[in-house]
C-alpha atoms as a PDB file:
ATOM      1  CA  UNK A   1      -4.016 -35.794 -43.915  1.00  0.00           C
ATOM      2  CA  UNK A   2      -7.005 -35.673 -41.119  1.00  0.00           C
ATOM      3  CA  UNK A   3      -4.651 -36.871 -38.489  1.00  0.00           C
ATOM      4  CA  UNK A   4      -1.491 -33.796 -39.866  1.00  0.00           C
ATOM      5  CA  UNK A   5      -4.829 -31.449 -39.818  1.00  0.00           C
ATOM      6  CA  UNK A   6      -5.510 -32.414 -36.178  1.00  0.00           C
ATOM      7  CA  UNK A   7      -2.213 -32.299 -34.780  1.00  0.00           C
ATOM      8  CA  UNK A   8      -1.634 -29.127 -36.102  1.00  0.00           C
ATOM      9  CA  UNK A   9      -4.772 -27.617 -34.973  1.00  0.00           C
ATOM     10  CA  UNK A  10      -4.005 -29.271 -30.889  1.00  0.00           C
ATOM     11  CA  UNK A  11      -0.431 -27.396 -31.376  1.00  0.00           C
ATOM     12  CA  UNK A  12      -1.831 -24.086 -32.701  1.00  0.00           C
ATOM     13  CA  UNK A  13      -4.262 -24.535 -29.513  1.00  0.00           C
ATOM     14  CA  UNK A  14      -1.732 -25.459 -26.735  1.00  0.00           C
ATOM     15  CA  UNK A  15       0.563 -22.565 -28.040  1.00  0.00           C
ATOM     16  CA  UNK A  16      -2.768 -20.447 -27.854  1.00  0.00           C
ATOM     17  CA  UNK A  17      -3.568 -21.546 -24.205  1.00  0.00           C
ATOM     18  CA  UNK A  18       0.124 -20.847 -23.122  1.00  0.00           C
ATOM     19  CA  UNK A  19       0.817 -17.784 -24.528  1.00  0.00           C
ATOM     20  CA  UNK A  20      -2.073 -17.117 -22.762  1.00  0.00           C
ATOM     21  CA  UNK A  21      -0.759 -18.261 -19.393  1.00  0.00           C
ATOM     22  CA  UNK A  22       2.727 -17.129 -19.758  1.00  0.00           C
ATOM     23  CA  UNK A  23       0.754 -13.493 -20.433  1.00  0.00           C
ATOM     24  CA  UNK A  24      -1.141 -13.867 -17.648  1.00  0.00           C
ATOM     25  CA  UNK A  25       1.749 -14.939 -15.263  1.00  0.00           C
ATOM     26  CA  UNK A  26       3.692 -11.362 -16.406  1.00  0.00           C
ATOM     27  CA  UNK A  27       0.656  -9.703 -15.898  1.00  0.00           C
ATOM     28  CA  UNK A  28       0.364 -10.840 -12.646  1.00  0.00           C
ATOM     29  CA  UNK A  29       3.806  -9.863 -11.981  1.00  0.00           C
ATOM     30  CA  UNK A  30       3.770  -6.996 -13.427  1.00  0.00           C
ATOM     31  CA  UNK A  31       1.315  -6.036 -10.524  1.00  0.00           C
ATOM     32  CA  UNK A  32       3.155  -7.856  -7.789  1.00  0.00           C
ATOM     33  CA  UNK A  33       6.613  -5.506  -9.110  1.00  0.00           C
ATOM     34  CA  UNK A  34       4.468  -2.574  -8.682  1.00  0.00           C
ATOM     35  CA  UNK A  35       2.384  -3.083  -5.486  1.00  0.00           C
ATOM     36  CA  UNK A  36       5.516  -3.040  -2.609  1.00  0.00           C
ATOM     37  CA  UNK A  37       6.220   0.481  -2.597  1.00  0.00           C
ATOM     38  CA  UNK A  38       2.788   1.054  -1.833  1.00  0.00           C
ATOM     39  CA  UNK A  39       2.378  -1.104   0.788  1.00  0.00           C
ATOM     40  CA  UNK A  40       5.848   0.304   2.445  1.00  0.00           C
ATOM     41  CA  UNK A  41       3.936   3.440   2.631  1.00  0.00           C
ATOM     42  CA  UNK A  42       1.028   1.810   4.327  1.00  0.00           C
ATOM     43  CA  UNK A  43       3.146  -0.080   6.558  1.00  0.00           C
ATOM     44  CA  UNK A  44       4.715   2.841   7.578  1.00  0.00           C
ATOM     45  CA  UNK A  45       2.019   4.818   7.959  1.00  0.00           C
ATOM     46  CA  UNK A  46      -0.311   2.069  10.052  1.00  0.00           C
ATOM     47  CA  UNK A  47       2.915   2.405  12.446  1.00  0.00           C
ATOM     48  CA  UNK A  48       2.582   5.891  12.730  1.00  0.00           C
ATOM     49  CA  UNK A  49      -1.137   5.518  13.375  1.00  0.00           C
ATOM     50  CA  UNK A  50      -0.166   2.950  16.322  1.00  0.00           C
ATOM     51  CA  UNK A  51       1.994   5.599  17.717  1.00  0.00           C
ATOM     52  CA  UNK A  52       5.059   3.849  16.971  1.00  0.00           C
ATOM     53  CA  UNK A  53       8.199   6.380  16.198  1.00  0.00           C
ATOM     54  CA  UNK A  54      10.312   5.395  14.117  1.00  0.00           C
ATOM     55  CA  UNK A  55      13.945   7.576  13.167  1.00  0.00           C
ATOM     56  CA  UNK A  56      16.958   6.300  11.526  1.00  0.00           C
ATOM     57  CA  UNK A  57      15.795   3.507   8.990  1.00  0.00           C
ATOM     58  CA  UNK A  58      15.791   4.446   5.707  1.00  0.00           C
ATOM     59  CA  UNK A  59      15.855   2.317   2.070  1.00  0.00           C
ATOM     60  CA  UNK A  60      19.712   2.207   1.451  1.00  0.00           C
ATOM     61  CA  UNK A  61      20.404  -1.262   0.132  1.00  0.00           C
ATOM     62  CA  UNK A  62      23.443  -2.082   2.172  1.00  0.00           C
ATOM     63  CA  UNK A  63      25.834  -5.672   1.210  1.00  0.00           C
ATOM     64  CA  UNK A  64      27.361  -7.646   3.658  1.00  0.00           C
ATOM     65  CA  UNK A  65      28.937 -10.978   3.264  1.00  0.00           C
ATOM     66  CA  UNK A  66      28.403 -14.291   5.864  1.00  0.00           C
ATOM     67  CA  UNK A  67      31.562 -14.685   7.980  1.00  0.00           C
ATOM     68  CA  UNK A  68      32.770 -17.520  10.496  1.00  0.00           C
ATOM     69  CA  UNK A  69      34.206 -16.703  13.676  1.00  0.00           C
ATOM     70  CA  UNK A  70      36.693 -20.051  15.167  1.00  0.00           C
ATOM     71  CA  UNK A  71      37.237 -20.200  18.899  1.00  0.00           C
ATOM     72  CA  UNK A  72      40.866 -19.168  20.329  1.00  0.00           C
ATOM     73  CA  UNK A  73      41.593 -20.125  24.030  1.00  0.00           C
ATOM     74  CA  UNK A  74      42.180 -16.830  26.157  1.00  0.00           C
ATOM     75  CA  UNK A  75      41.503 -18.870  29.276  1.00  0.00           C
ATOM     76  CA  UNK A  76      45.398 -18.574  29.993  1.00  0.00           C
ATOM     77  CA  UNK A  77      45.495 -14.668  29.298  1.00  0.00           C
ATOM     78  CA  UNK A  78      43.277 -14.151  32.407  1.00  0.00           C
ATOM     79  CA  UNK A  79      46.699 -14.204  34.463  1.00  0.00           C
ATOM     80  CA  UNK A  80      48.265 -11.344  33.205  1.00  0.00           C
ATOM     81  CA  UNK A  81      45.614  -9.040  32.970  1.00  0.00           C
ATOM     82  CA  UNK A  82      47.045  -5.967  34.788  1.00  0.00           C
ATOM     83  CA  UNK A  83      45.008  -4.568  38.458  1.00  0.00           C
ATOM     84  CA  UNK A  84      42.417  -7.125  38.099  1.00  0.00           C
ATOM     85  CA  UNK A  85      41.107  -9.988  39.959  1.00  0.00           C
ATOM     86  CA  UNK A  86      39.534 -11.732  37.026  1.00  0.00           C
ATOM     87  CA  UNK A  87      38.357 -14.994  36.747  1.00  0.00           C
ATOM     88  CA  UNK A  88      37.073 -17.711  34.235  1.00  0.00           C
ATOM     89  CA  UNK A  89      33.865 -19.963  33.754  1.00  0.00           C
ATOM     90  CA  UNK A  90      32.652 -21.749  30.643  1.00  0.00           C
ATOM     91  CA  UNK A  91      33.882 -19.319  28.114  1.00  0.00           C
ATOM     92  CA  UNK A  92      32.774 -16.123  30.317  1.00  0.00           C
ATOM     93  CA  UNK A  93      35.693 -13.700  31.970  1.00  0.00           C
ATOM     94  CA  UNK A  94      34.671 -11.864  35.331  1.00  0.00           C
ATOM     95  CA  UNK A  95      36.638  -8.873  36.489  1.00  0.00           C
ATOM     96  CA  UNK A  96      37.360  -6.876  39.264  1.00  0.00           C
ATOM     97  CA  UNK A  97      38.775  -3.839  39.115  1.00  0.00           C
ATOM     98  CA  UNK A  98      41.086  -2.975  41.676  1.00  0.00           C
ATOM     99  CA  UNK A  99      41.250   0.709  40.141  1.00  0.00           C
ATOM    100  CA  UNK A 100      37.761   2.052  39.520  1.00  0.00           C
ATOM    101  CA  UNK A 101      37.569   4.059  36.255  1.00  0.00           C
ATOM    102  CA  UNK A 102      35.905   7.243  36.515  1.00  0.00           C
ATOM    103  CA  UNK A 103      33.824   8.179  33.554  1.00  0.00           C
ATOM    104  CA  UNK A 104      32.081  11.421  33.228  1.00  0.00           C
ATOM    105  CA  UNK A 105      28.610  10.919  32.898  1.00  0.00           C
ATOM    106  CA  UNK A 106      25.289  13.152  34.426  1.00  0.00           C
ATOM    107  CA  UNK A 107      22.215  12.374  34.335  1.00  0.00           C
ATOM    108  CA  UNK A 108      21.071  13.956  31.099  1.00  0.00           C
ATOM    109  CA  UNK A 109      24.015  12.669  29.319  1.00  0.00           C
ATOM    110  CA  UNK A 110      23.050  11.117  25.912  1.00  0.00           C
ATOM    111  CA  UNK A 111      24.666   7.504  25.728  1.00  0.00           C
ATOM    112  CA  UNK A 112      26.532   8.326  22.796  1.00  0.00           C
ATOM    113  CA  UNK A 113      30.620   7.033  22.448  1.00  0.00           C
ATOM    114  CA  UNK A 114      32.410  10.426  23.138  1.00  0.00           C
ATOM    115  CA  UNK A 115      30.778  10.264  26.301  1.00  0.00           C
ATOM    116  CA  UNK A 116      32.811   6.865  27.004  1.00  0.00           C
ATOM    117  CA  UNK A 117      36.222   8.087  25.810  1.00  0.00           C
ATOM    118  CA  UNK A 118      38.241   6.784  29.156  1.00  0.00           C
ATOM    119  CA  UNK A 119      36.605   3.738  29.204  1.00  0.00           C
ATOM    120  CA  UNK A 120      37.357   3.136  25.729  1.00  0.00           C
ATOM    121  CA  UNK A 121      41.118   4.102  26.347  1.00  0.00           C
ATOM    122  CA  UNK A 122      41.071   1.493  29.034  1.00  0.00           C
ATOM    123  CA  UNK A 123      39.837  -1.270  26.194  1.00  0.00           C
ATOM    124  CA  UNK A 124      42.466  -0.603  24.115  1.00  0.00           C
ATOM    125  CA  UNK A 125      45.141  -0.130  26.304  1.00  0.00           C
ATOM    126  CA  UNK A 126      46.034  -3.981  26.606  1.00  0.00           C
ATOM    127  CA  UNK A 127      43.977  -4.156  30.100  1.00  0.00           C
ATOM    128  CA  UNK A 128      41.420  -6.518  28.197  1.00  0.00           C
ATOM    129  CA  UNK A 129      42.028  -9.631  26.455  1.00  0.00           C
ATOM    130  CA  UNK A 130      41.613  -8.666  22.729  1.00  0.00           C
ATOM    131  CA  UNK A 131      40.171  -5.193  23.915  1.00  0.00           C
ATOM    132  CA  UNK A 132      41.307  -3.702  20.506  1.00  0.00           C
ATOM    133  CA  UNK A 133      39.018  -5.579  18.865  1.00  0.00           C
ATOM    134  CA  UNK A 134      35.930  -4.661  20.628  1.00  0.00           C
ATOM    135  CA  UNK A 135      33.694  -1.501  19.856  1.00  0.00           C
ATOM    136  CA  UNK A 136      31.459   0.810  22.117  1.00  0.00           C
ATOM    137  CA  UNK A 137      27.968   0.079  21.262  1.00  0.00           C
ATOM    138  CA  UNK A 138      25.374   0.895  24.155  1.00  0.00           C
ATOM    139  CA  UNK A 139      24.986   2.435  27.664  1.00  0.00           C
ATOM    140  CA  UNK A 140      21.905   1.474  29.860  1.00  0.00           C
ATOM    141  CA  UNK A 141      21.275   3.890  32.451  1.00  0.00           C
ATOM    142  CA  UNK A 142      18.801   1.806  34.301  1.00  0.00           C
ATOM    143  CA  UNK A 143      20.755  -1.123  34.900  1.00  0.00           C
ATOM    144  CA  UNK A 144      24.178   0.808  34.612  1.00  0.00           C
ATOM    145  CA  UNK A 145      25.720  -1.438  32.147  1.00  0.00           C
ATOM    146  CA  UNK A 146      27.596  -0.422  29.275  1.00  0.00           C
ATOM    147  CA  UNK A 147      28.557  -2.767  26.669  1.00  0.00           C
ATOM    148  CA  UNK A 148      31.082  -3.125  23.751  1.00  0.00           C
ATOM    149  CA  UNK A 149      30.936  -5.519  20.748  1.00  0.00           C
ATOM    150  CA  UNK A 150      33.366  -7.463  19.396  1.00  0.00           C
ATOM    151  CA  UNK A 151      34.348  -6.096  15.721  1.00  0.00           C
ATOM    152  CA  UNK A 152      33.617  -8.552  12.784  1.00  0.00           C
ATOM    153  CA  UNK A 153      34.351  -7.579   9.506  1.00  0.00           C
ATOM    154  CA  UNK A 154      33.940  -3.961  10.993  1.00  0.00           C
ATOM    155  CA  UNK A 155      30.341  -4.220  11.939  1.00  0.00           C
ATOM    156  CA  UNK A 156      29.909  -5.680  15.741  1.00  0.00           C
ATOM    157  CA  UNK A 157      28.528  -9.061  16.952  1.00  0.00           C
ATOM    158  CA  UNK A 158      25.241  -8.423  19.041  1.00  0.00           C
ATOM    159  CA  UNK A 159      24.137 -11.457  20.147  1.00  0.00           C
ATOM    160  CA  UNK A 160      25.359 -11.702  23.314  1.00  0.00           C
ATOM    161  CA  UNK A 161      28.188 -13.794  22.336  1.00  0.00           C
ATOM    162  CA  UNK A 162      31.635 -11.717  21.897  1.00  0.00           C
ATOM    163  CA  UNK A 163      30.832  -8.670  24.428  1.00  0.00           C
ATOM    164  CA  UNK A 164      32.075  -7.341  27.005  1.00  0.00           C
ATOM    165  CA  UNK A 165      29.684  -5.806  29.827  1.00  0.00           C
ATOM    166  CA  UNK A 166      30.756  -3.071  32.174  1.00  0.00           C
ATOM    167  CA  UNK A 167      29.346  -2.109  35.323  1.00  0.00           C
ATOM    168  CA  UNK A 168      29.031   1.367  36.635  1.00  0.00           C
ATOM    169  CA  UNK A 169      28.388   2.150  40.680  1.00  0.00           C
ATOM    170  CA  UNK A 170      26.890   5.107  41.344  1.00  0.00           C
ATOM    171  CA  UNK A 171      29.218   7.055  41.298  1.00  0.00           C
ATOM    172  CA  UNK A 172      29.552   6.354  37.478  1.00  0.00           C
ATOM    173  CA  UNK A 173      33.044   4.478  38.596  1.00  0.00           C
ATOM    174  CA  UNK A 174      33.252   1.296  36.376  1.00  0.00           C
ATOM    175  CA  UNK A 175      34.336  -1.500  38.562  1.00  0.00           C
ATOM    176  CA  UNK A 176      33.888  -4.492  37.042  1.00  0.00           C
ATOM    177  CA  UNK A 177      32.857  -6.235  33.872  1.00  0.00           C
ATOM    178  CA  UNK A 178      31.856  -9.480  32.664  1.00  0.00           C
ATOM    179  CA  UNK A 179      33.378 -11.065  28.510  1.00  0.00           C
ATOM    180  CA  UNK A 180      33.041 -13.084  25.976  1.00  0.00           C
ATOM    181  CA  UNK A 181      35.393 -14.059  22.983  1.00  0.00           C
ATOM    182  CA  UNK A 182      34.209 -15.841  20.462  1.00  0.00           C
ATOM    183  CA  UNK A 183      37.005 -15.658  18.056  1.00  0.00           C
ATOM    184  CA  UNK A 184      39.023 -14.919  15.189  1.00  0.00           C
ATOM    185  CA  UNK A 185      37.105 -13.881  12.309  1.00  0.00           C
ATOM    186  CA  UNK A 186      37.617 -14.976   8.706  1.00  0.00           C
ATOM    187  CA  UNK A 187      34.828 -13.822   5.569  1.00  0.00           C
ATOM    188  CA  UNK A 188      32.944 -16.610   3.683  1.00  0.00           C
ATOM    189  CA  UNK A 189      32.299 -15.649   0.076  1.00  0.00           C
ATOM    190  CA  UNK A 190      31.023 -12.746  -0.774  1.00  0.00           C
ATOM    191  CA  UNK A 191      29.153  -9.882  -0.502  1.00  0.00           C
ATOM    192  CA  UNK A 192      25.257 -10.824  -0.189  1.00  0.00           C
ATOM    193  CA  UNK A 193      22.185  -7.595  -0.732  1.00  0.00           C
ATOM    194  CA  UNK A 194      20.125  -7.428   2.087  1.00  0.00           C
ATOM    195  CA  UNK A 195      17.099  -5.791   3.036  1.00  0.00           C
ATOM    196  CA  UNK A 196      16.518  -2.004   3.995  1.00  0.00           C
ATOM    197  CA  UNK A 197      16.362  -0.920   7.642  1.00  0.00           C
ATOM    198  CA  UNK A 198      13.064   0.273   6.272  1.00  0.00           C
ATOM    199  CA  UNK A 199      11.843  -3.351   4.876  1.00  0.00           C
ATOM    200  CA  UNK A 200      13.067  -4.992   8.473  1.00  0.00           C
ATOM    201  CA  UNK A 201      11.119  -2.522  10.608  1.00  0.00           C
ATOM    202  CA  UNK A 202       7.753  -3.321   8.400  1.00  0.00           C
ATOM    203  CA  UNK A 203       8.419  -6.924   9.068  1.00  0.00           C
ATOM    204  CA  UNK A 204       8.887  -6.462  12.830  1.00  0.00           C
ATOM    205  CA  UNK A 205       5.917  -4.670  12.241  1.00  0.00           C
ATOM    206  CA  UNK A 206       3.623  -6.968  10.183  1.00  0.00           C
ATOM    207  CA  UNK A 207       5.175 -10.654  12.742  1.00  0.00           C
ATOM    208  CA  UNK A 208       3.433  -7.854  16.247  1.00  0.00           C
ATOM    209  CA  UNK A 209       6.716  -7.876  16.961  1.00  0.00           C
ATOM    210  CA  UNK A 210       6.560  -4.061  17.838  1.00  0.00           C
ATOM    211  CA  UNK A 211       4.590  -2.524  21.101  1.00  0.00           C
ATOM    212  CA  UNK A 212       2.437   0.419  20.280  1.00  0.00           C
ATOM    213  CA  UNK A 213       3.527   4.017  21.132  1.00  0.00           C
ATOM    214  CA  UNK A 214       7.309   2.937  21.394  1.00  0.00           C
ATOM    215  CA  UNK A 215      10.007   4.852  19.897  1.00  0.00           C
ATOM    216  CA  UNK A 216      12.750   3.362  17.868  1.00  0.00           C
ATOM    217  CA  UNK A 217      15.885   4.379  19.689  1.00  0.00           C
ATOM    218  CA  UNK A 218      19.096   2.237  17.636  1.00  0.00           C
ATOM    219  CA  UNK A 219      18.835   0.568  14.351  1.00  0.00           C
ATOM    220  CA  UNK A 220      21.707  -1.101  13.395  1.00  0.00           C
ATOM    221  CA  UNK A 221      23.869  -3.710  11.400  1.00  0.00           C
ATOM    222  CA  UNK A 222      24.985  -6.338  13.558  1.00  0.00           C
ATOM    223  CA  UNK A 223      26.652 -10.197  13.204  1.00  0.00           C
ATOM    224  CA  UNK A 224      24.593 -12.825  14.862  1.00  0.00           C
ATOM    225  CA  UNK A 225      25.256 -16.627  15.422  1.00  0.00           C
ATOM    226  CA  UNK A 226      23.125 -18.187  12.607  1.00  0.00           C
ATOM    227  CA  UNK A 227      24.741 -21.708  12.670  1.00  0.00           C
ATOM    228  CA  UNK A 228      26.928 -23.796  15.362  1.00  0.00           C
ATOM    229  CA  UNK A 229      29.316 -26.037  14.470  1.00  0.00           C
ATOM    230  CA  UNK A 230      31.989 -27.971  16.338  1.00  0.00           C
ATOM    231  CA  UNK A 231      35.050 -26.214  15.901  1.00  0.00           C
ATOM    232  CA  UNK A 232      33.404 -22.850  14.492  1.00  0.00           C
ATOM    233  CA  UNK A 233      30.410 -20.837  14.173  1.00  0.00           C
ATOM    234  CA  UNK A 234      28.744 -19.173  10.638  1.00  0.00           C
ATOM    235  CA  UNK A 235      27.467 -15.875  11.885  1.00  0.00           C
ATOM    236  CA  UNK A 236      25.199 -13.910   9.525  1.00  0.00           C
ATOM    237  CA  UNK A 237      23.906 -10.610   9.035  1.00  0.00           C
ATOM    238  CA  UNK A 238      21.059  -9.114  11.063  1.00  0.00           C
ATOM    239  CA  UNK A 239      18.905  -5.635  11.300  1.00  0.00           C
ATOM    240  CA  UNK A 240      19.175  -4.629  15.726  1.00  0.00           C
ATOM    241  CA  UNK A 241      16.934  -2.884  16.939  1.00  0.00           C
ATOM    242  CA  UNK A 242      16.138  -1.246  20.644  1.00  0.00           C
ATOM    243  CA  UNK A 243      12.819   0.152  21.042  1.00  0.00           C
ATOM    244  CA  UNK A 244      11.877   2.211  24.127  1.00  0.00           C
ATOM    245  CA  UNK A 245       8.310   1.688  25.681  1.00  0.00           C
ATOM    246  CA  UNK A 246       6.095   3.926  27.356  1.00  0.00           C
ATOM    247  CA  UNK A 247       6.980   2.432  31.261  1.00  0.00           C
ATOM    248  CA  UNK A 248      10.702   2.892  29.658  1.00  0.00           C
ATOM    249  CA  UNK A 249      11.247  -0.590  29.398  1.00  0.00           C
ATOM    250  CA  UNK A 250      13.952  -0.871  26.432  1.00  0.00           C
ATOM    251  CA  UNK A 251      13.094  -4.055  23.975  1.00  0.00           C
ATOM    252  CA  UNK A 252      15.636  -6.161  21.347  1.00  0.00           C
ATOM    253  CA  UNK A 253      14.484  -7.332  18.373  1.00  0.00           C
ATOM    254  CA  UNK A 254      16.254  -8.648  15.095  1.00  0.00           C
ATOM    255  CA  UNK A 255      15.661  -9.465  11.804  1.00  0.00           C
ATOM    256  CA  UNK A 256      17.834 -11.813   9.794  1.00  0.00           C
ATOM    257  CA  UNK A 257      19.470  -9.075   7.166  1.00  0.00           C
ATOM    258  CA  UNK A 258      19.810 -11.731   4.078  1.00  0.00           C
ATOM    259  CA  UNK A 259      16.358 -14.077   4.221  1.00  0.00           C
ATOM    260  CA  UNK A 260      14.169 -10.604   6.134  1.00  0.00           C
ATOM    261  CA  UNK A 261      13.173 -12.899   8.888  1.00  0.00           C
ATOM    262  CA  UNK A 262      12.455 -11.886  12.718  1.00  0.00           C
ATOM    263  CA  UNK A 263      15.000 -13.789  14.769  1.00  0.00           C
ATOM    264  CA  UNK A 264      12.519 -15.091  17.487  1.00  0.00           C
ATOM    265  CA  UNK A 265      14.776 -17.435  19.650  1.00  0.00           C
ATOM    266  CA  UNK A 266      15.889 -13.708  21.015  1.00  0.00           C
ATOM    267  CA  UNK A 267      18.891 -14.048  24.176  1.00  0.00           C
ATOM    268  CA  UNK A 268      18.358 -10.201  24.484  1.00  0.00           C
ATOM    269  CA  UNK A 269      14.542  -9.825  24.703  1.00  0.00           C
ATOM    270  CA  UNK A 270      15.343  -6.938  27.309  1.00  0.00           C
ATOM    271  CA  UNK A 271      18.582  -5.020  26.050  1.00  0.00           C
ATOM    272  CA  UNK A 272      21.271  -7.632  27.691  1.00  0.00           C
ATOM    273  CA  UNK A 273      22.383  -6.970  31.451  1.00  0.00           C
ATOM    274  CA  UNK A 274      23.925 -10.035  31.895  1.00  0.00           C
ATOM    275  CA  UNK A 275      25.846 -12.773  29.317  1.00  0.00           C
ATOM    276  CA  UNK A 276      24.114 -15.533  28.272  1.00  0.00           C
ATOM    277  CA  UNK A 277      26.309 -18.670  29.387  1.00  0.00           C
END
C-alpha cells in the first residue's frame, strides 16, 4: 500500500511539474506571437532614423510555388535571326544589330516600360530567340543597358541567368545586346506562403545588408537559381531589390522569398551590366 501511495504521489508530482512547463512554454509563446509586430515597427523605424527610404513594400502575404526550368538548345536558332550578326559562346548570344532601333528616351525620362514600347515590339516580333517570353524589367541610364527577364510562371528570372541585355549609344539607338536562355519552365508542387516585402527589407536590414541614406528604388518578385542539377535547374522564389546610394551607385540585393534569407553569393552586387558566363 506504501509503495501504490508513493507512486501515486511521484505521478500527481510529474503531472504537477509538467503542466507547469507545458504552461510556461505557451506563456512564452504567447509573448513570442505577440512581440513581431512590434519589432516590424522598430525595424522600420531604426531605417528611417538611418536615412534609409523605403516605398513600395508593404505586408501582403503573396504565394508562389518552386518551379524547374530544363535547358533547350537555341545554339542553332542563332542562324536565322533576321539583320543580325549574332554569335554564340557557352550558353551566351551576342548581337549586332545591323538596324539600330531608335527608342525615345530624354534625359529626365523615368525608366518605366511605356517608355520602351519599340524595343519591346522588336522582342516580340520573332527578331529574338524566344523574345515572347521575355519581359521588360529595368533601364540603367549610367551604363545604358536595358534589360528584359525571361517570364517564369509569370514573374521574371533575375539572376542573371535567362536575360537579355541591350545596349543603347548615345544617341539612345539600341545596337546590340547580349542573352541568355535557360529554358522551358515547368511548376513543382504547389503554391508555398512567403514572406512580406516588408519582413525581407527588415532582414536586409537587420544581416547590414542596406547602406545608410539610400532609397529603395524596385522591390520585386523574382525566380532565382536555388539548386543546379545536371539536366535542370530548381529555381525558387526571391524578394529583388535595387537601392540607390547617395554617389548614385545602384545596389542588388535578395532575399530568399520561402526560408526569408539574404542571398549573399550575389552575381548582381551592382545592378548587372554584363552576363555572368
Amino acid at each position: 500500500a506504501m509503495d501504490f501511495r508513493r507512486s501515486t504521489l511521484v505521478l500527481i508530482l510529474s503531472f504537477l511539474f509538467l503542466d507547469i512547463f507545458l504552461f510556461g512554454t505557451f506563456w512564452q509563446m504567447k509573448k513570442e506571437v505577440k512581440s513581431p509586430l512590434n519589432t516590424s515597427i522598430n525595424v522600420m523605424e531604426q531605417m528611417r532614423t538611418d536615412g534609409i527610404t523605403v516605398t513600395g513594400v508593404n505586408t501582403t502575404v503573396e504565394s508562389l510555388p518552386i518551379i524547374q526550368i530544363s535547358p533547350t538548345n537555341i545554339e542553332h536558332l542563332i542562324s536565322i535571326l533576321p539583320s543580325q550578326v549574332a554569335t554564340y559562346d557557352k550558353g551566351v548570344i551576342s548581337s549586332q544589330l545591323l538596324a539600330p532601333i531608335q527608342l525615345t528616351l530624354d534625359a529626365n525620362t523615368t525608366a518605366t516600360i511605356e517608355n520602351f514600347a519599340e524595343l519591346t515590339t522588336y522582342v516580340e516580333s520573332g527578331s529574338i530567340i524566344n523574345g515572347n517570353q521575355y519581359t521588360w524589367f529595368n533601364y540603367n541610364p549610367t551604363t545604358r543597358k536595358v534589360i528584359y527577364a525571361q517570364r517564369a510562371n509569370q514573374i521574371p528570372v533575375m539572376d542573371g541567368s535567362s536575360q537579355i541585355i541591350f545596349t543603347l549609344n548615345a544617341n539612345n539607338q539600341v545596337i546590340s545586346y547580349e542573352q541568355t536562355f535557360a529554358g522551358n519552365v515547368s511548376v513543382l508542387g504547389t503554391n508555398r506562403t512567403l514572406i512580406t516585402s516588408q519582413k525581407a527589407m527588415e532582414v536586409l536590414y537587420l544581416a547590414g545588408r542596406i547602406p545608410t541614406r539610400s532609397t529603395v528604388s524596385v522591390v520585386r518578385l523574382s525566380y532565382y537559381k536555388s539548386l543546379a542539377l545536371k539536366d535542370l535547374s530548381i529555381y525558387s522564389p526571391a524578394w529583388y531589390v535595387e537601392f540607390k546610394q547617395v554617389d548614385g551607385q545602384t545596389l542588388v540585393r535578395r532575399v530568399d522569398a520561402i526560408r526569408g534569407t539574404v542571398l549573399t553569393n550575389e552575381a548582381t552586387e551592382t545592378v548587372n551590366t554584363t552576363t555572368p558566363q
